[in-house]
Protein backbone atom coordinates (compact mmCIF):
# COMPACT_ATOMS: atom_id res chain seq x y z
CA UNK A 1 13.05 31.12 28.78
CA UNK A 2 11.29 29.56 25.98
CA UNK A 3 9.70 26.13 27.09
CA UNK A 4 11.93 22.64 26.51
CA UNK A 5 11.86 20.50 23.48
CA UNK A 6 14.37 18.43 24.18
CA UNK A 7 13.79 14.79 21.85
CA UNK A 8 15.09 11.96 22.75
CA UNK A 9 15.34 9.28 19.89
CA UNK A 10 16.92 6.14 19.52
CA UNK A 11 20.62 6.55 16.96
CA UNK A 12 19.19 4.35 14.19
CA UNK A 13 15.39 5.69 14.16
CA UNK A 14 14.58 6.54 10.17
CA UNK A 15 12.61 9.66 11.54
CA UNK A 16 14.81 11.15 13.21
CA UNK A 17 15.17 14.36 10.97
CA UNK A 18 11.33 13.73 11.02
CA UNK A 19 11.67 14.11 15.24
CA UNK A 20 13.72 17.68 14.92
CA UNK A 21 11.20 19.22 12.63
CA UNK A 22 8.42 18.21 14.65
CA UNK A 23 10.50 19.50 17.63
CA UNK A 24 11.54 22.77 15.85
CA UNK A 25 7.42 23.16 14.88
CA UNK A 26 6.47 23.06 18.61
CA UNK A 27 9.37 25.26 19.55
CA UNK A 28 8.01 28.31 16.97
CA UNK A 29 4.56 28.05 17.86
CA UNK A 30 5.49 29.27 21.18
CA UNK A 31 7.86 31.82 19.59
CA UNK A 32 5.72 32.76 16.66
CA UNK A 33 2.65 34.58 16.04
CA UNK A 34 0.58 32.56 13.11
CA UNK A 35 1.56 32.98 9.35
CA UNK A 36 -0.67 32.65 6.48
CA UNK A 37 1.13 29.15 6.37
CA UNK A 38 -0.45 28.05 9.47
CA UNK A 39 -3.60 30.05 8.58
CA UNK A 40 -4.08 27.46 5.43
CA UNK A 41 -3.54 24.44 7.50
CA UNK A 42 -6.26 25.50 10.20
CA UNK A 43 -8.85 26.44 7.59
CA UNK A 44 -7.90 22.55 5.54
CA UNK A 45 -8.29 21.08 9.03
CA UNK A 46 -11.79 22.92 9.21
CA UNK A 47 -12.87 22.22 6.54
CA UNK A 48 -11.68 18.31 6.04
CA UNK A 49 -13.93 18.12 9.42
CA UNK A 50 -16.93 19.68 8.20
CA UNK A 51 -16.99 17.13 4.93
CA UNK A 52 -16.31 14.76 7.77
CA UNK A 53 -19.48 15.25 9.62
CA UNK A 54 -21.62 16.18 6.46
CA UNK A 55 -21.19 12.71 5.30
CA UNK A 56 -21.79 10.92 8.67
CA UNK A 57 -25.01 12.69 8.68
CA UNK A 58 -26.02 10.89 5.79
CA UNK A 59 -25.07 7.63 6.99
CA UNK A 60 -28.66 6.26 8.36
CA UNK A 61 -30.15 7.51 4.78
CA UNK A 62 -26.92 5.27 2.88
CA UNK A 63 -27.48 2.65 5.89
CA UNK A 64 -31.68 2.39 4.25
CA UNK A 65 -30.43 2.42 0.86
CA UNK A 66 -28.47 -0.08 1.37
CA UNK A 67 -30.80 -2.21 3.21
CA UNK A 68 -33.04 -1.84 -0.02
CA UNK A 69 -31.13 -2.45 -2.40
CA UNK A 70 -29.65 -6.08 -0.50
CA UNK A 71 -33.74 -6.84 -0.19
CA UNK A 72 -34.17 -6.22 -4.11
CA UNK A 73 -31.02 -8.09 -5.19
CA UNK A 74 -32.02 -11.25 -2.99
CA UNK A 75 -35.47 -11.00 -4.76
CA UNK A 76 -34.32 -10.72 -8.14
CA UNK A 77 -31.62 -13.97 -7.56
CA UNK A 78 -34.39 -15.80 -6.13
CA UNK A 79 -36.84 -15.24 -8.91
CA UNK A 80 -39.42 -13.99 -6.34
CA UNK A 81 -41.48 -10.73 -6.45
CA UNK A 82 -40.66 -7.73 -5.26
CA UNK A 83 -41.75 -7.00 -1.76
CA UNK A 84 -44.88 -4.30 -1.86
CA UNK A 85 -42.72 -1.28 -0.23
CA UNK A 86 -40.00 -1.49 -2.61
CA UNK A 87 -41.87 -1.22 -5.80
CA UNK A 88 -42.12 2.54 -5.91
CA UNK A 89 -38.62 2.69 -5.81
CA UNK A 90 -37.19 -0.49 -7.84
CA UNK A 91 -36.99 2.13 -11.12
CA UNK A 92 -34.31 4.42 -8.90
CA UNK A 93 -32.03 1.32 -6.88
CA UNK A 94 -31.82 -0.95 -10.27
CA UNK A 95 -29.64 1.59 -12.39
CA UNK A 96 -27.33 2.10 -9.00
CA UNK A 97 -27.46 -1.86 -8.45
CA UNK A 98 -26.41 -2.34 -12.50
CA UNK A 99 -23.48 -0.34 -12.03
CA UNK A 100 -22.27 -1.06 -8.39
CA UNK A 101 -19.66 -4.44 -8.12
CA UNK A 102 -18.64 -6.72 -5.29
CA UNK A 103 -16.86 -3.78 -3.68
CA UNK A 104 -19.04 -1.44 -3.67
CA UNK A 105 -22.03 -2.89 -3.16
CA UNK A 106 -20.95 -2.98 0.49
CA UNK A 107 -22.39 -0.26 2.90
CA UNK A 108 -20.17 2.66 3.89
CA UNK A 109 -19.59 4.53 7.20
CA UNK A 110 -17.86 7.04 8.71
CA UNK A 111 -15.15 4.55 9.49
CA UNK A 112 -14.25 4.15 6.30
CA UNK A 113 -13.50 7.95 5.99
CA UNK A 114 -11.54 7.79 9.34
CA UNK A 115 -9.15 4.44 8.14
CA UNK A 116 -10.00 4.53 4.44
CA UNK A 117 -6.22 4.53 3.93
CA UNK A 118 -4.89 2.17 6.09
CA UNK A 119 -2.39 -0.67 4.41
CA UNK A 120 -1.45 1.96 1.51
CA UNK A 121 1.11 3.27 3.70
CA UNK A 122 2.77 2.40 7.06
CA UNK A 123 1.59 4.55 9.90
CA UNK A 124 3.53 6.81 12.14
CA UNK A 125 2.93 7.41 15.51
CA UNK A 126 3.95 10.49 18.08
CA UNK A 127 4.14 8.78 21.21
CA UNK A 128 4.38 11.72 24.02
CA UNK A 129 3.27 12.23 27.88
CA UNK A 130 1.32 14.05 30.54
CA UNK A 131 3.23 16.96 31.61
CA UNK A 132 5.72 16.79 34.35
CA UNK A 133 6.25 12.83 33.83
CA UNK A 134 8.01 10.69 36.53
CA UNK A 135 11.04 8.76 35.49
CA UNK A 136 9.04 5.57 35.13
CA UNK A 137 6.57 7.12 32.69
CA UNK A 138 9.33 8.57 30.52
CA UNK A 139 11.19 5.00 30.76
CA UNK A 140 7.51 3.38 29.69
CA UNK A 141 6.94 6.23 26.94
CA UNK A 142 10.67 4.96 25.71
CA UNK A 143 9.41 1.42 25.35
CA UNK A 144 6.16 1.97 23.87
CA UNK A 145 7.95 3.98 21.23
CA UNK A 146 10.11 0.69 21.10
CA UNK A 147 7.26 -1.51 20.71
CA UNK A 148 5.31 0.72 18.03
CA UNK A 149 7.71 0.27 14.31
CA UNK A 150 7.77 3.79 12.91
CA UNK A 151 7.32 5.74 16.12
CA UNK A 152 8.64 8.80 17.36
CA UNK A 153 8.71 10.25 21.06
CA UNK A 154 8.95 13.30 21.87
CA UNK A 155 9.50 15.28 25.03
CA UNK A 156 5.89 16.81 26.73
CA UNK A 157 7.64 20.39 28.35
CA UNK A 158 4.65 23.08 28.37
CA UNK A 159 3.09 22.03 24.87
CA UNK A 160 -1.16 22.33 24.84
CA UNK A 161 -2.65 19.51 23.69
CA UNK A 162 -4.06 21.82 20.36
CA UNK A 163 -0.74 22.33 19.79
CA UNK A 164 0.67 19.07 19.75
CA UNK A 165 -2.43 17.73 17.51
CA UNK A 166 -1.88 20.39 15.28
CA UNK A 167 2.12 19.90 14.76
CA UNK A 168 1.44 16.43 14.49
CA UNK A 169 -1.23 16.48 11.48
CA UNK A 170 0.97 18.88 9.45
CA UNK A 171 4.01 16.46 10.05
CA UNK A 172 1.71 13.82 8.51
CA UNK A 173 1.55 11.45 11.58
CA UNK A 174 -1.46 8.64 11.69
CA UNK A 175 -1.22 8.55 15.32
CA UNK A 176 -1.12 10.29 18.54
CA UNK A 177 -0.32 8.33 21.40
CA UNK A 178 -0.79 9.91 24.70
CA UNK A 179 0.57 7.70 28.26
CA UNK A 180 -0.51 9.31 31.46
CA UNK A 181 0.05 8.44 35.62
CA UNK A 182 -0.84 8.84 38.55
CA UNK A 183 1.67 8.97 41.55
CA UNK A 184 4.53 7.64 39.54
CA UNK A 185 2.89 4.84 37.84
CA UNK A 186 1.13 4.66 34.16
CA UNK A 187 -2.83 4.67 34.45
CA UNK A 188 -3.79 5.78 31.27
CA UNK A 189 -3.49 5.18 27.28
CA UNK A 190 -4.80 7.65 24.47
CA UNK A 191 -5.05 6.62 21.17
CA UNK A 192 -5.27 9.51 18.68
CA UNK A 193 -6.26 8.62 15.05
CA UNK A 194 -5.80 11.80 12.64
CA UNK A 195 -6.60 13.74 10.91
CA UNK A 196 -10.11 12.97 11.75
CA UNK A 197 -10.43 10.88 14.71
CA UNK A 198 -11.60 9.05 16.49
CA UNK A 199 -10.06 9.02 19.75
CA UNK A 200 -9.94 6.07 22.24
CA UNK A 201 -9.44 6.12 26.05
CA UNK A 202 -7.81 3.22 27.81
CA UNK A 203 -6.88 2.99 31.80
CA UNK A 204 -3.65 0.95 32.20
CA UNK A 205 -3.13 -1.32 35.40
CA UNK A 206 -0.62 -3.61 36.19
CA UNK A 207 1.97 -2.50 34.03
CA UNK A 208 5.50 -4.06 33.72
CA UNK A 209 8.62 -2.64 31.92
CA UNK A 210 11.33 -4.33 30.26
CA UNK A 211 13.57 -4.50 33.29
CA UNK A 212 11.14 -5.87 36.14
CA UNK A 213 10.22 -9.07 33.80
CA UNK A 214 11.11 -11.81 35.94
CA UNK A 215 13.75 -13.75 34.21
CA UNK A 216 14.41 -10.90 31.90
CA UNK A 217 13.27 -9.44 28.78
CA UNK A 218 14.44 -10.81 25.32
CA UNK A 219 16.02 -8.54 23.07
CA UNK A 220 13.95 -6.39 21.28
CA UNK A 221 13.35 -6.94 17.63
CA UNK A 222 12.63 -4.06 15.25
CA UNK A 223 10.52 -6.34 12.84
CA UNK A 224 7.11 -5.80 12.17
CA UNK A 225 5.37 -7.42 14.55
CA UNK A 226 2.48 -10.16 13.85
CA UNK A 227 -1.19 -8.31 15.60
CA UNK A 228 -2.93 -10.92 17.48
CA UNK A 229 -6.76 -9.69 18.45
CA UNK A 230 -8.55 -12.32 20.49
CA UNK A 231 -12.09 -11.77 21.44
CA UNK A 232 -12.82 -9.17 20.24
CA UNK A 233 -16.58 -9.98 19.05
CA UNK A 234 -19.04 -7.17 18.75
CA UNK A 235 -19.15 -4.41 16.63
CA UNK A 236 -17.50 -2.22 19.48
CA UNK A 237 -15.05 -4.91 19.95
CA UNK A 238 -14.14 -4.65 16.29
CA UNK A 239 -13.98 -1.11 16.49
CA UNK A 240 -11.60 -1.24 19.04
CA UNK A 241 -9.52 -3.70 17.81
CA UNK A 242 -9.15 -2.16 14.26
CA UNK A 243 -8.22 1.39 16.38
CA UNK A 244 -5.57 -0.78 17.64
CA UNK A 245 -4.22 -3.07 14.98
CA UNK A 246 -4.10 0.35 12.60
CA UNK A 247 -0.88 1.22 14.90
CA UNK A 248 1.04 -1.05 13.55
CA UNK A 249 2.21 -1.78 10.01
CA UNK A 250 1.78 -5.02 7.93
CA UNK A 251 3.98 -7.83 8.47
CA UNK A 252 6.13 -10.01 6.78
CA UNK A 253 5.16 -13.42 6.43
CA UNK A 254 8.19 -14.95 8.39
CA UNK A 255 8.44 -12.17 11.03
CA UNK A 256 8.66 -13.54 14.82
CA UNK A 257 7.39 -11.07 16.35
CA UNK A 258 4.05 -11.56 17.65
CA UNK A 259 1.88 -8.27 19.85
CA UNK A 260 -1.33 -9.66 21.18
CA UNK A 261 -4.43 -7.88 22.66
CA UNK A 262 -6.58 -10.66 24.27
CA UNK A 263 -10.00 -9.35 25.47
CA UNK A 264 -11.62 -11.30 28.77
CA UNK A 265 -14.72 -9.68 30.22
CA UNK A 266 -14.13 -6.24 28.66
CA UNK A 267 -10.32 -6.06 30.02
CA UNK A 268 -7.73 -6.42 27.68
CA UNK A 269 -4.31 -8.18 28.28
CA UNK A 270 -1.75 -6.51 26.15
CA UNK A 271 1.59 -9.30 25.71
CA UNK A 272 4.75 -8.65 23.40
CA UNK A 273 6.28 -11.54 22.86
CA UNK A 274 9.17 -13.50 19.81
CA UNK A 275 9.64 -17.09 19.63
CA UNK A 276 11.42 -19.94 17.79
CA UNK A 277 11.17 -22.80 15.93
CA UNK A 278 12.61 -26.01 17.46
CA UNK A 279 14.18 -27.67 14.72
CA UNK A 280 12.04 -28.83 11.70
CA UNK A 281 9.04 -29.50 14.07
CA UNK A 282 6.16 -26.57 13.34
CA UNK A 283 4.16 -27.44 15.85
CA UNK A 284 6.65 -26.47 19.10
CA UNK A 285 7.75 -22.95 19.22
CA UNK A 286 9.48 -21.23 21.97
CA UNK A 287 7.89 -17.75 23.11
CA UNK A 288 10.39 -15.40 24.79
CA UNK A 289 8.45 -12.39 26.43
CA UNK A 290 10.00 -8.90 25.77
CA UNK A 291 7.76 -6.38 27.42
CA UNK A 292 6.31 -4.18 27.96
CA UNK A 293 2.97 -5.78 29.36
CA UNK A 294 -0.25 -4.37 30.88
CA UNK A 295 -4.05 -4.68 31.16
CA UNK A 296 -5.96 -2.16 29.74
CA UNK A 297 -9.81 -1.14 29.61
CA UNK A 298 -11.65 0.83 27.34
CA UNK A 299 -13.46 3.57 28.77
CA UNK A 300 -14.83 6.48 26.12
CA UNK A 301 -14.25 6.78 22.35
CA UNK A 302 -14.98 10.23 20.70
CA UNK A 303 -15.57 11.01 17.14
CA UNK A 304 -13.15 13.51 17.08
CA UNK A 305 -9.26 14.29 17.83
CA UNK A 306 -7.65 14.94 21.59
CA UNK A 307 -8.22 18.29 21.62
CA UNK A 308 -12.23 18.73 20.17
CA UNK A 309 -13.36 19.28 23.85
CA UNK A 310 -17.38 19.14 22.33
CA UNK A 311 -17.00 16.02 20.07
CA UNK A 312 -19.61 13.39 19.45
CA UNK A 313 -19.13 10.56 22.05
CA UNK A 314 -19.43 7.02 20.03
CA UNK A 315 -18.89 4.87 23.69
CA UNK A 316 -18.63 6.06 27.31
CA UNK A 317 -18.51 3.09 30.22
CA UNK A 318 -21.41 3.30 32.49
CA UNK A 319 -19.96 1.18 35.35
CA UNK A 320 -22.30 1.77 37.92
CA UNK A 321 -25.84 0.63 36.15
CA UNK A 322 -27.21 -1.95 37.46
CA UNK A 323 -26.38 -4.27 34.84
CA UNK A 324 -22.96 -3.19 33.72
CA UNK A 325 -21.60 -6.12 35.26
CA UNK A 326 -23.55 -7.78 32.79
CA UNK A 327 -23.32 -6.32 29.80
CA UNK A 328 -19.92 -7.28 27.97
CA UNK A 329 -19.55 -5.34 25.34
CA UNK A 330 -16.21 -6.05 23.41
């Protein structure tokens, strides 16, 4: 019997036609041999990745240019002389430096090529599972795909993980999103950007659905929720933070929704939370949780998509050095 692709969407989802192709892709790559179709997409893919790489490689040569170029513009505002090193090649950087502007001056990286894009368009995100998934990670998959506007789950079955990263960059999603467990209870986040990467591992602890908030959980809203990054300081911790605010689309200025990631000590409390205005008065607001929440902690980020089993690691946790407990490094 071919293997299940069951989806299960919410009635009012605006990719829901979006869910059964994605369902019916899945189904035929078990059922299909490859067409010329598929054929094209896996030589784009290859070679999207190799301009991908090609112009990473050239990022410490850009990252010395640039560094020039900043020393002979400071020099030239200043009035002063050029410094001795740069005079050989002041003839090559001052045509470039005539014709770049405020824009793109700046220095480039390979993160620009990864989320050059985002804010044009609002993302979408396939939130799925591990295989064989308890009832309490399908119930937490449902309510991540609840908390994340534009999302669409989609049932595990059999499915490789090449094949859902494939399916999912010719349906044009942003986003993989990958929850995981152990015994029953969710240990583990994946964050897959596409169609290049990167890809960011999270273990979960502590999580608590909708239904075991104490008190309850307020309705949940469908606006698009207010991001909230706290802490997040060094570059890493930027890095992270944009991999996570890029999962969400840009709010309206009046929305009451409010998702906050608040780093302390390299752990990160994930909150979901609306509120309300008392009266006229701006200053007191009322914040109503609505779940899910967890604590999360950033273990490995890889310069590639889920399934690249040899890609470049950008960040890997060391715990057991000798100063790990020292080093913060969000």
């Amino acid at each position: 019997a071919p293997p299940s692709t069951s989806i299960e969407t919410s009635i009012t989802t605006p990719f829901h036609s979006a869910t059964a192709v994605l369902a019916t892709k899945l189904h035929h790559r078990h059922t299909m041999p490859s067409t010329s179709t598929a054929a094209a997409s896996h030589r784009r893919q290859a070679r999207l990745r190799r301009e991908y790489l090609y112009r990473k490689s050239l990022t410490s040569s850009a990252s010395s240019d640039y560094t020039a170029k900043r020393r002979i513009r400071e020099a030239l505002s200043q009035g002063k002389a050029l410094p001795t090193e740069l005079r050989a090649t002041y003839d090559k950087f001052k045509s470039e430096i005539d014709a770049e502007d405020a824009k793109t001056e700046q220095n480039k990286s390979h993160v620009d090529d990864e989320y050059g894009d985002a804010g044009w368009s609002d993302p979408r995100v396939c939130v799925t599972t591990s295989r064989a998934p308890s009832s309490r990670l399908k119930q937490f998959a449902k309510e991540m795909k609840l908390l994340i506007p534009n999302s669409t789950r989609i049932n595990r079955g059999s499915h490789r993980v090449d094949e859902l990263v494939d399916v999912c960059k010719t349906s044009d999603f942003s986003d993989l999103v990958v929850v995981q467990e152990t015994r029953g209870e969710p240990d583990g986040l994946i964050v897959c950007h596409l169609p290049l990467g990167p890809t960011a591992y999270f273990t979960l602890n502590g999580a608590v659905l909708r239904h075991d908030l104490e008190g309850g959980a307020a309705p949940m809203s469908e606006a698009y929720p207010h991001i909230i990054l706290n802490q997040f300081n060094s570059e890493l911790g930027k890095r992270v933070g944009n991999i996570l605010k890029c999962l969400f689309p840009i709010p309206k200025l009046d929305t009451r929704r409010v998702v906050t990631f608040s780093n302390n000590d390299d752990h990160i409390s994930f909150r979901h939370h609306v509120y309300n205005k008392e009266g006229n008065k701006e200053d007191k607001v009322t914040l109503y949780e609505v779940g899910p929440r967890f604590e999360m902690r950033l273990y490995q980020i890889k310069l590639g998509t889920l399934e690249m089993k040899d890609a470049e690691n950008e960040y890997v946790l060391r715990p057991y050095l000798n100063t790990a407990k020292k080093n913060k490094v969000l």
